[in-house]
C-alpha atoms as a PDB file:
ATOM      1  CA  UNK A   1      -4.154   2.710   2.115  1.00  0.00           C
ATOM      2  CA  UNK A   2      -1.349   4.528   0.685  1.00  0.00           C
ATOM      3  CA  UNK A   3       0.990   5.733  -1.379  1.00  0.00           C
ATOM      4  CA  UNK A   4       1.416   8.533  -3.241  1.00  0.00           C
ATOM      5  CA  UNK A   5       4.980   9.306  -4.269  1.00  0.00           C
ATOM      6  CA  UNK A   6       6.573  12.831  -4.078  1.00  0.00           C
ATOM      7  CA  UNK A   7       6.759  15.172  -7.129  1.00  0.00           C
ATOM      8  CA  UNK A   8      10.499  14.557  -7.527  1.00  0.00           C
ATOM      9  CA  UNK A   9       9.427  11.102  -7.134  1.00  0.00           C
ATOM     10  CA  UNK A  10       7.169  10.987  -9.813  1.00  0.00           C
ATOM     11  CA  UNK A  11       9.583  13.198 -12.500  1.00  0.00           C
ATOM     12  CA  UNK A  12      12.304  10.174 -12.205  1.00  0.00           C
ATOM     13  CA  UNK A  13       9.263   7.690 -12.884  1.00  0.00           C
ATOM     14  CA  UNK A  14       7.849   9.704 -15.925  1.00  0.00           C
ATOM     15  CA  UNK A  15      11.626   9.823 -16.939  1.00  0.00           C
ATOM     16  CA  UNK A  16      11.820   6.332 -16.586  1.00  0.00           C
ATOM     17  CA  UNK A  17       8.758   5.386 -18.589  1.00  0.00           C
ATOM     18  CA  UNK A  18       9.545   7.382 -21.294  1.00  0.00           C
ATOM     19  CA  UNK A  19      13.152   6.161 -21.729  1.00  0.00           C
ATOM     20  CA  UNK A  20      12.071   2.703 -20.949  1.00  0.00           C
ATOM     21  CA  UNK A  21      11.427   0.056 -24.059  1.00  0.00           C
ATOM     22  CA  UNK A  22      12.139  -2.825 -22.371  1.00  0.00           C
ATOM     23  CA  UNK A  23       8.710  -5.348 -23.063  1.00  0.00           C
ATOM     24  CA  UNK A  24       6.561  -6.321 -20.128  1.00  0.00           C
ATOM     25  CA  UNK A  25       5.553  -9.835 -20.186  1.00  0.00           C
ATOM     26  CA  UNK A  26       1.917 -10.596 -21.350  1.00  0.00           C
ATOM     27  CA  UNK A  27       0.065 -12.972 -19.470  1.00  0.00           C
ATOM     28  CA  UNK A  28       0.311 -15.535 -22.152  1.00  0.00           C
ATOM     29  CA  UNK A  29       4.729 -15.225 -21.673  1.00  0.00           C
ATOM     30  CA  UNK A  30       3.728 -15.319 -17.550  1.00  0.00           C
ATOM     31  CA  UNK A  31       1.825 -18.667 -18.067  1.00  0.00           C
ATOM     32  CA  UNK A  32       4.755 -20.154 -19.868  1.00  0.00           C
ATOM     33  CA  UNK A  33       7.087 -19.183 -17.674  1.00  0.00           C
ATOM     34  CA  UNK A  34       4.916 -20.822 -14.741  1.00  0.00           C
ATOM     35  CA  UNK A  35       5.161 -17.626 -12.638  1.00  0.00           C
ATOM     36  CA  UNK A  36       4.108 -14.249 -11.757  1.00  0.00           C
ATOM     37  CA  UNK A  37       6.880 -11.992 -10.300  1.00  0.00           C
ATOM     38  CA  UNK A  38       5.369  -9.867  -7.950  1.00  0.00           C
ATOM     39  CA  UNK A  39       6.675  -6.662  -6.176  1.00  0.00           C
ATOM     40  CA  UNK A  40       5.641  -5.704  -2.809  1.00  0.00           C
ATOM     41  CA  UNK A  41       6.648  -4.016   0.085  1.00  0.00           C
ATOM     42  CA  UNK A  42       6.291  -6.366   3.298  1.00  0.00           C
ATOM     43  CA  UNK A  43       6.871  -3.906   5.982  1.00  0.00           C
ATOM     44  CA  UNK A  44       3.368  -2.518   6.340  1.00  0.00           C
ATOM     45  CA  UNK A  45       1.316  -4.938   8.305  1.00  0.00           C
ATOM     46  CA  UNK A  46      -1.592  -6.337   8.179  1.00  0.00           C
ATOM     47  CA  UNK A  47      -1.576  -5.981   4.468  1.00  0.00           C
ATOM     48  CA  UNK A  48       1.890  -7.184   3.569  1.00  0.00           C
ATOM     49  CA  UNK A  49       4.777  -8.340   6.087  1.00  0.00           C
ATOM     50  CA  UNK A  50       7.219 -10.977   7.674  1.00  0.00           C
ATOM     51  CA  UNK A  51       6.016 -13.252  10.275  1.00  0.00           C
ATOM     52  CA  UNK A  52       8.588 -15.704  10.816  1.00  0.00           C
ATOM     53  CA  UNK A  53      10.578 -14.976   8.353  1.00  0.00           C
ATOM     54  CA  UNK A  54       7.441 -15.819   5.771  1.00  0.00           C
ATOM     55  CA  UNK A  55       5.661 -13.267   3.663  1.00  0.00           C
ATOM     56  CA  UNK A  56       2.203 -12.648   4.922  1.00  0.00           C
ATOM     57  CA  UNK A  57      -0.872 -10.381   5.019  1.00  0.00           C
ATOM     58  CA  UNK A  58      -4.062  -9.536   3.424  1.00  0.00           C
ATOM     59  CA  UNK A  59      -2.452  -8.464  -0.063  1.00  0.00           C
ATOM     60  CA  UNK A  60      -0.096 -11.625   0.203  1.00  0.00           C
ATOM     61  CA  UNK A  61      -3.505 -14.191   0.171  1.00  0.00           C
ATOM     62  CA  UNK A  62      -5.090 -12.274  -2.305  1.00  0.00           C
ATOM     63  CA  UNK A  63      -1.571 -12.169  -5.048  1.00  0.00           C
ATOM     64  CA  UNK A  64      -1.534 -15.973  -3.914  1.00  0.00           C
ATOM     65  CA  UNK A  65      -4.920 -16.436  -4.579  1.00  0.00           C
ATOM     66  CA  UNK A  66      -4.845 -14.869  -8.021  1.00  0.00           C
ATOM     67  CA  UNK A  67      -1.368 -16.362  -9.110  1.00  0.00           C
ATOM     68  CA  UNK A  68      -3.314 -20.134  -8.417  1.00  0.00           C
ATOM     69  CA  UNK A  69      -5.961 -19.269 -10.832  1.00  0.00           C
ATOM     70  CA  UNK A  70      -4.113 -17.774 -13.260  1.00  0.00           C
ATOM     71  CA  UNK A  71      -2.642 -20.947 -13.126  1.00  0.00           C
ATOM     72  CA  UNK A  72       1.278 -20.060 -12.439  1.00  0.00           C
ATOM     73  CA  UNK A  73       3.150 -19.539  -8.980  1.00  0.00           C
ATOM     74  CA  UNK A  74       3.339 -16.241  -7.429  1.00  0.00           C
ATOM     75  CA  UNK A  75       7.307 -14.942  -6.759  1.00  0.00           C
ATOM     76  CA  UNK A  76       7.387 -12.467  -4.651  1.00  0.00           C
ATOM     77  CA  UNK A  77       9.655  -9.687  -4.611  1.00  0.00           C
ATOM     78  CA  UNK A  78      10.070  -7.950  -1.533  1.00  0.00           C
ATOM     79  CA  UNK A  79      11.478  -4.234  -2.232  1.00  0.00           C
ATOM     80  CA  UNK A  80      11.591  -0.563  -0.491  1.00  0.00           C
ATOM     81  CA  UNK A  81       8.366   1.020  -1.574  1.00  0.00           C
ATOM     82  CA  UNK A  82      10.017   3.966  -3.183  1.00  0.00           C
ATOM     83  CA  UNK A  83      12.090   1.411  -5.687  1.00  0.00           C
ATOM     84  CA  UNK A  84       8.479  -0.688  -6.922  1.00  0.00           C
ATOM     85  CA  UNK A  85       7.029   1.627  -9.712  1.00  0.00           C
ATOM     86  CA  UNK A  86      10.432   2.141 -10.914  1.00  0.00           C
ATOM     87  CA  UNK A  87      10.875  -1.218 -11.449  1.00  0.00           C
ATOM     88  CA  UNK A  88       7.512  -2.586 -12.897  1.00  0.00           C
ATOM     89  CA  UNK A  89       8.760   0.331 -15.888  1.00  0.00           C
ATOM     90  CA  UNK A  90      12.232  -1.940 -15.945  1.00  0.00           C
ATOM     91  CA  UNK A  91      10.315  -4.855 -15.915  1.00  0.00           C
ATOM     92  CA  UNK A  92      12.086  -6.391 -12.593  1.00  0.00           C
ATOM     93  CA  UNK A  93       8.267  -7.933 -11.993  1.00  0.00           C
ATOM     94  CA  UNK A  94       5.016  -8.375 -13.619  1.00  0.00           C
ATOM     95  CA  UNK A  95       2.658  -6.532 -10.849  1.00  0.00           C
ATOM     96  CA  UNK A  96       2.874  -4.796  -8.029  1.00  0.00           C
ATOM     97  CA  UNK A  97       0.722  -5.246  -5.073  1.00  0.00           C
ATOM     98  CA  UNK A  98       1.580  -2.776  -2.101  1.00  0.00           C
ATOM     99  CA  UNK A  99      -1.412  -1.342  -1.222  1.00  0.00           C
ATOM    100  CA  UNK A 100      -0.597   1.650  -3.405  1.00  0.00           C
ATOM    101  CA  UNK A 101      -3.369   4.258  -3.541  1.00  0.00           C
ATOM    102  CA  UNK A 102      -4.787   5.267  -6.810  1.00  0.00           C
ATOM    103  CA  UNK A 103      -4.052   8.644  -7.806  1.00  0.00           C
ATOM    104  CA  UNK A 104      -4.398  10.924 -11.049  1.00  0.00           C
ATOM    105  CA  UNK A 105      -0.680  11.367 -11.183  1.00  0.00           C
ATOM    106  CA  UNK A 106       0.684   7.860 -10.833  1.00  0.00           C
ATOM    107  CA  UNK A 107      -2.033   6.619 -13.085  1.00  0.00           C
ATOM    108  CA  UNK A 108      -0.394   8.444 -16.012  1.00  0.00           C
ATOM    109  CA  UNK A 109       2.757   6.484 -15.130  1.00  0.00           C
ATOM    110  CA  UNK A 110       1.651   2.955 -14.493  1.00  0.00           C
ATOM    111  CA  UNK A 111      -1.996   0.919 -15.045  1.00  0.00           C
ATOM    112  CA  UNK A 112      -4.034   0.249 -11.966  1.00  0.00           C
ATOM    113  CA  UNK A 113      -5.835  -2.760 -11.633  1.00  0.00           C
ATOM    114  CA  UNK A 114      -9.636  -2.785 -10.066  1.00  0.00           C
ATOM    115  CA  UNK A 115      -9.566  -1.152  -6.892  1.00  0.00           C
ATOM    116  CA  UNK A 116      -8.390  -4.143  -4.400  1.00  0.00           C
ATOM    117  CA  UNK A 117      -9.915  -2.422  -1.296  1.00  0.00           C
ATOM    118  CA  UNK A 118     -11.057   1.151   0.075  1.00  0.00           C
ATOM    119  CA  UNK A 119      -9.577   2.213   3.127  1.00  0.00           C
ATOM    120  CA  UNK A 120      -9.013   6.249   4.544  1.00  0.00           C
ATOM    121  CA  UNK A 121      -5.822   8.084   6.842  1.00  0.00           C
ATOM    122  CA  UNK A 122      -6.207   8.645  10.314  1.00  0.00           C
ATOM    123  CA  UNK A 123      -4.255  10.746  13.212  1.00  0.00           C
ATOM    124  CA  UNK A 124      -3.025   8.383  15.701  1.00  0.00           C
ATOM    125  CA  UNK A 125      -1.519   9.373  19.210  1.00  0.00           C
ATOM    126  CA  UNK A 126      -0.558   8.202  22.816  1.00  0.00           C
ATOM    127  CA  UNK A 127      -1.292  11.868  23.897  1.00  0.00           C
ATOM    128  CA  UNK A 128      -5.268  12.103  24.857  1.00  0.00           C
ATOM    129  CA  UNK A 129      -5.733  15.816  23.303  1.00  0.00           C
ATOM    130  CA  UNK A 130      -4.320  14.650  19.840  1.00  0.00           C
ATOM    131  CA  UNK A 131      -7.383  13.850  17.351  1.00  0.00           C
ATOM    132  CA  UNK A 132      -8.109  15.959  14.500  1.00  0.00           C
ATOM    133  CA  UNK A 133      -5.589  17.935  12.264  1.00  0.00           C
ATOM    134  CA  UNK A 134      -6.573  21.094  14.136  1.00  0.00           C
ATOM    135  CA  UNK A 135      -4.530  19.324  16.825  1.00  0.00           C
ATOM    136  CA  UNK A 136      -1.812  18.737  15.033  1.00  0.00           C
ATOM    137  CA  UNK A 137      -1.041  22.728  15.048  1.00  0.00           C
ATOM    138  CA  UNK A 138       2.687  23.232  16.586  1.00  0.00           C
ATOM    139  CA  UNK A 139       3.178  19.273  16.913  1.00  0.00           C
ATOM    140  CA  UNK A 140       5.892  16.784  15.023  1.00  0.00           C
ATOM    141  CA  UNK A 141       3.873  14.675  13.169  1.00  0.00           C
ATOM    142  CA  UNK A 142       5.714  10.885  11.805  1.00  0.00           C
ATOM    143  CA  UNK A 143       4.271   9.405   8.718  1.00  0.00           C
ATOM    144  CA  UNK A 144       6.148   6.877   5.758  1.00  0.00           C
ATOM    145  CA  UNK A 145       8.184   8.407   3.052  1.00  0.00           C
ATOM    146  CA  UNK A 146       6.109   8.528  -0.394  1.00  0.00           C
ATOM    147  CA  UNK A 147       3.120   7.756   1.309  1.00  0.00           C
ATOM    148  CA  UNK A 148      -0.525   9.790   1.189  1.00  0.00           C
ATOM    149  CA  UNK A 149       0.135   9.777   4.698  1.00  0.00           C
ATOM    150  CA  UNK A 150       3.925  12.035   4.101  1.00  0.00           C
ATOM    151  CA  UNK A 151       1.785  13.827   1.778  1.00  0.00           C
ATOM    152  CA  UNK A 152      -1.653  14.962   3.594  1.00  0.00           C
ATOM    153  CA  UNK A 153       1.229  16.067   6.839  1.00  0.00           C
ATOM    154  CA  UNK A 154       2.954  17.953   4.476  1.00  0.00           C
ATOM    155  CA  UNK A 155      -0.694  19.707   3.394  1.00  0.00           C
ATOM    156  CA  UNK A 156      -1.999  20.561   6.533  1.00  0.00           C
ATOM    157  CA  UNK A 157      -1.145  24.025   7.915  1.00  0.00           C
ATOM    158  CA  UNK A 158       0.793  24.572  11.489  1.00  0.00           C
ATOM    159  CA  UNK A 159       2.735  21.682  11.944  1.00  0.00           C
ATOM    160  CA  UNK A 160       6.363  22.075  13.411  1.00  0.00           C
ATOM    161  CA  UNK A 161       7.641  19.220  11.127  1.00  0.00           C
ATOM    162  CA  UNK A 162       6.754  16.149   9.247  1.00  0.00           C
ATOM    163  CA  UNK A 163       9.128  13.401  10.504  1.00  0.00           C
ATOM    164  CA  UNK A 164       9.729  10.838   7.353  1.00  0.00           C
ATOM    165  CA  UNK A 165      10.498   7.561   7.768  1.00  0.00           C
ATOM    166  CA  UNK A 166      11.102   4.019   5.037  1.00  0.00           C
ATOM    167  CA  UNK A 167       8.995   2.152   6.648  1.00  0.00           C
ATOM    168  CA  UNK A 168       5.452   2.744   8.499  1.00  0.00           C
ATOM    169  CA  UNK A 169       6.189   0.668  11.462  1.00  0.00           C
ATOM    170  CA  UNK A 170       9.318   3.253  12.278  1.00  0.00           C
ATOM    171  CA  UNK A 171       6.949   5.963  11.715  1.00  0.00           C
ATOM    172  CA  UNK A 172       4.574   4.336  14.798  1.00  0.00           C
ATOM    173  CA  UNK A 173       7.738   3.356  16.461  1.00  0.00           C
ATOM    174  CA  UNK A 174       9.049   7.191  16.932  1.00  0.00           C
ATOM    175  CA  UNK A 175       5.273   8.709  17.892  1.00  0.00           C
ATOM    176  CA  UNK A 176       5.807   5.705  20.704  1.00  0.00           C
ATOM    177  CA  UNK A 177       8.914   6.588  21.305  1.00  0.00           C
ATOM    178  CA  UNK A 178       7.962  10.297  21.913  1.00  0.00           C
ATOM    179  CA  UNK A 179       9.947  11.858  19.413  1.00  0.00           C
ATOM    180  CA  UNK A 180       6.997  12.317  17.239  1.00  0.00           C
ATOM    181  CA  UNK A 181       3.384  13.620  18.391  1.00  0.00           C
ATOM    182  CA  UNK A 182       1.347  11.939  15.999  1.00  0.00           C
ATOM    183  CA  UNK A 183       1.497   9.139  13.088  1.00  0.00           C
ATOM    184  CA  UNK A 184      -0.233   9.581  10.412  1.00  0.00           C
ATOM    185  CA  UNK A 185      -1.279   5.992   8.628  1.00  0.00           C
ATOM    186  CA  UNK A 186      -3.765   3.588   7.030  1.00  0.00           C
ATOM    187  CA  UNK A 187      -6.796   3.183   9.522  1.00  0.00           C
ATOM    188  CA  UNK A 188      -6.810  -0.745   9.118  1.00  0.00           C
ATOM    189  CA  UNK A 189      -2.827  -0.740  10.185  1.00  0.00           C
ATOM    190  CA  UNK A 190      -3.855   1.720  12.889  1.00  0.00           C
ATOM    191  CA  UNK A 191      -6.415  -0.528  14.477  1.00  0.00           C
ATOM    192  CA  UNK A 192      -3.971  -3.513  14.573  1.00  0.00           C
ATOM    193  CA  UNK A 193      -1.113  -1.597  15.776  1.00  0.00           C
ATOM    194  CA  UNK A 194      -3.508  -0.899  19.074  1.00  0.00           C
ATOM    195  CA  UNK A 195      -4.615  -4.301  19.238  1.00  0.00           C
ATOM    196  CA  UNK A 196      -1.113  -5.369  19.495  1.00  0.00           C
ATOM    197  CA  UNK A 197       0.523  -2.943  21.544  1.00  0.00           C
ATOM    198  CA  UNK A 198      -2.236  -2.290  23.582  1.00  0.00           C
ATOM    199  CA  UNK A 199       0.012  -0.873  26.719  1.00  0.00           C
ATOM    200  CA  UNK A 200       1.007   1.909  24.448  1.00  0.00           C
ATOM    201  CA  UNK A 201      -1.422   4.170  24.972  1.00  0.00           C
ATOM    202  CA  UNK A 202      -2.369   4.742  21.388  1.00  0.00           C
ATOM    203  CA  UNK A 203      -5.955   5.791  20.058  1.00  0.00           C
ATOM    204  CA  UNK A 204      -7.500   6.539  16.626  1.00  0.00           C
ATOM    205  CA  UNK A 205      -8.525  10.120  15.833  1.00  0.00           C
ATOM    206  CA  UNK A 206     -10.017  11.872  13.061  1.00  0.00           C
ATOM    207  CA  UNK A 207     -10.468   9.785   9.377  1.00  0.00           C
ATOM    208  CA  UNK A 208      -8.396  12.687   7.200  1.00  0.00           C
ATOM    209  CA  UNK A 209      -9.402  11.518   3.990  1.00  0.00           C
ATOM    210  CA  UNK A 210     -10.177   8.365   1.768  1.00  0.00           C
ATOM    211  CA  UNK A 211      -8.340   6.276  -0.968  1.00  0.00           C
ATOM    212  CA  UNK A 212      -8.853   3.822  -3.460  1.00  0.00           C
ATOM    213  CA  UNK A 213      -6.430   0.923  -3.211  1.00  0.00           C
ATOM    214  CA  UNK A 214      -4.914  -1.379  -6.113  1.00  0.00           C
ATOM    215  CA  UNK A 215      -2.521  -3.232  -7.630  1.00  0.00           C
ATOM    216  CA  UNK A 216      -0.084  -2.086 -10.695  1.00  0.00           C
ATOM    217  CA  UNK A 217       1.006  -3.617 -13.936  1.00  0.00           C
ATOM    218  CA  UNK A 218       3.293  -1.801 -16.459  1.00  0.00           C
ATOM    219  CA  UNK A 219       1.337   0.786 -18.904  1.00  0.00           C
ATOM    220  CA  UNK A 220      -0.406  -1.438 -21.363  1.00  0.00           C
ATOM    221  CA  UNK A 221       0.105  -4.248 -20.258  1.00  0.00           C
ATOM    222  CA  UNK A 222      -3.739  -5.086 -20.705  1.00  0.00           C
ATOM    223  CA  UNK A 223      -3.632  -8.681 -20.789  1.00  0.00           C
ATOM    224  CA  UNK A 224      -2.306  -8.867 -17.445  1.00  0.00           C
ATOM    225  CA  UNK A 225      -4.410  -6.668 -15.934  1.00  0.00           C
ATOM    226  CA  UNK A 226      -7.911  -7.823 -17.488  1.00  0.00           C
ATOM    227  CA  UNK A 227      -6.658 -11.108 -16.336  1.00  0.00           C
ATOM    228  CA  UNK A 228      -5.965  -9.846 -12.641  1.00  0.00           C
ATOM    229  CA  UNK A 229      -9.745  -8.079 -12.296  1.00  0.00           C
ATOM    230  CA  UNK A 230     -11.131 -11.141 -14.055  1.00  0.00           C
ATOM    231  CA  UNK A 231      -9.741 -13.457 -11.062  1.00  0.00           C
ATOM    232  CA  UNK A 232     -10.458 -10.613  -8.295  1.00  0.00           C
ATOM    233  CA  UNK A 233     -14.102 -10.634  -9.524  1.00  0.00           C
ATOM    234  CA  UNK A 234     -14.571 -14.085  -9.715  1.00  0.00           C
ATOM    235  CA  UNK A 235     -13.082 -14.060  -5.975  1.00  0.00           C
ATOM    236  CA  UNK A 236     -15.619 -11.455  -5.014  1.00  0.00           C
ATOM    237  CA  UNK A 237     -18.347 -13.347  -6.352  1.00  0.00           C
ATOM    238  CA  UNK A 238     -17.151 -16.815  -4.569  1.00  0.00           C
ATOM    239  CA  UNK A 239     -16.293 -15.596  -0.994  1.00  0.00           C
ATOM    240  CA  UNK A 240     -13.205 -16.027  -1.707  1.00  0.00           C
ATOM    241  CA  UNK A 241     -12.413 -12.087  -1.064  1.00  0.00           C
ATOM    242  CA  UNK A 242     -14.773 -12.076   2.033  1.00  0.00           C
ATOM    243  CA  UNK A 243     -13.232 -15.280   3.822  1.00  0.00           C
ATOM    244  CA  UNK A 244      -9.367 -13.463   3.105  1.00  0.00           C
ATOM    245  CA  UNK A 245     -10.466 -10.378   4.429  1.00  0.00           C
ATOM    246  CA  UNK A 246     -12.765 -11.939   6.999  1.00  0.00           C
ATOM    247  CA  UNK A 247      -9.741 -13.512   8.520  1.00  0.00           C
ATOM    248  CA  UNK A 248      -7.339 -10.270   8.468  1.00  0.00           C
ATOM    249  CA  UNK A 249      -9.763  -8.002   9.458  1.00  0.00           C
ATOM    250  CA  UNK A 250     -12.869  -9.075  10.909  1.00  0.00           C
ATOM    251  CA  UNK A 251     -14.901  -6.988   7.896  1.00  0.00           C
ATOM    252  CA  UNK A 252     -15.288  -7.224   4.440  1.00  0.00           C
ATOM    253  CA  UNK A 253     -12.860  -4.064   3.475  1.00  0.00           C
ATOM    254  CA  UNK A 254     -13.750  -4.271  -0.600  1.00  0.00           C
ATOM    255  CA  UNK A 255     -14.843  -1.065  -2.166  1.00  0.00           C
ATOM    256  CA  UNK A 256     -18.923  -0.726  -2.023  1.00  0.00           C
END
């Protein structure tokens, strides 16, 4: 799905890595400690959010799932998204899984695990001649702050303004409102968001580009992160994967 962080952004996390000497735990120190602090977002549904009051979602199984076979509990560590790189380099968790999108730039600043799913940005609207990002010309256009969705509005030529918002649902929430003309988000979220609103009006346009999903550990931290893509293989390879994303999506969304 998402997430690329803005270039101010991502000078305060380069700042912070290279200031930062504080030791990430190795998965040997998270087995002893009988738990894997996770960070994570939980406001961008259906991959991570509350229902309830519980943490739950597609990424939420999956950091379960893994956390069982690495043999420790999973604490999770719900943050704003624009806090959780900043503090894997502090070392206020072990991982981060927040469906953050795998880019050049942030990979000099943390380590990426094995891409945890492929997904792609659409245009979303409750106005019928809204589709492609020809469209958009002259419109307000909603999308999450430090997302690739914030990012590709800011790219495209002709819009009247990019409306940011810290979470993705108040990005939908002010295209249904009508103070936006479009959201731009994660085509997975887009399709449940009709699903469950389906009075609103709201319809899927044009697939604006694709992305590479994963999860985060702390630069070097290699032990960790051979352990995570050792576990998400061996998932892969038992259904595991499939009957998690089976049961959030209807599809197998893995990377082919």
């Amino acid at each position: 799905m998402k997430k690329a962080a803005s270039t101010l952004g991502m000078i305060a996390l380069s700042l912070l890595v290279s200031t930062t000497s504080a030791h990430a735990k190795s998965l040997d120190e998270i087995q002893k400690s009988g738990k894997i602090v996770i960070g994570t977002d939980g406001t961008f549904p259906p991959f991570q959010f509350f229902a309830d009051g519980k943490l739950s979602g597609f990424e939420i199984d999956i950091g379960n799932e893994i956390a069982k076979r690495l043999g420790v509990k999973a604490d999770w560590k719900p943050m704003a998204f624009d806090s959780l790189l900043a503090g894997l380099t502090q070392d206020r968790w072990d991982i981060v899984i927040a469906s953050f999108t795998i880019t050049d730039e942030r990979a000099k600043a943390v380590q990426f695990t094995t891409p945890l799913y492929c997904t792609g940005g659409v245009v979303v609207s409750n106005k019928p001649n809204i589709k492609s990002a020809q469209d958009l010309e002259g419109k307000v256009v909603s999308a999450q702050t430090g997302s690739t969705y914030f990012q590709k509005a800011t790219s495209l030529p002709g819009i009247k303004q990019v409306r940011n918002f810290a979470s993705d649902s108040d990005a939908r929430n002010s295209m249904v409102a009508g103070r936006s003309d479009a959201w731009i988000t994660d085509k997975f979220v887009a399709k449940l968001s009709i699903e469950k609103q389906p009075d609103r009006g709201m319809a899927v346009g044009d697939l604006l580009f694709t992305e590479k999903v994963a999860s985060a550990v702390k630069n070097n931290n290699e032990s960790l992160a051979s352990a995570y893509d050792k576990a998400l293989d061996e998932m892969k390879a038992d259904g595991t994967y499939e009957k998690i994303s089976q049961k959030w999506f209807n599809e197998d969304i893995r990377c082919l």
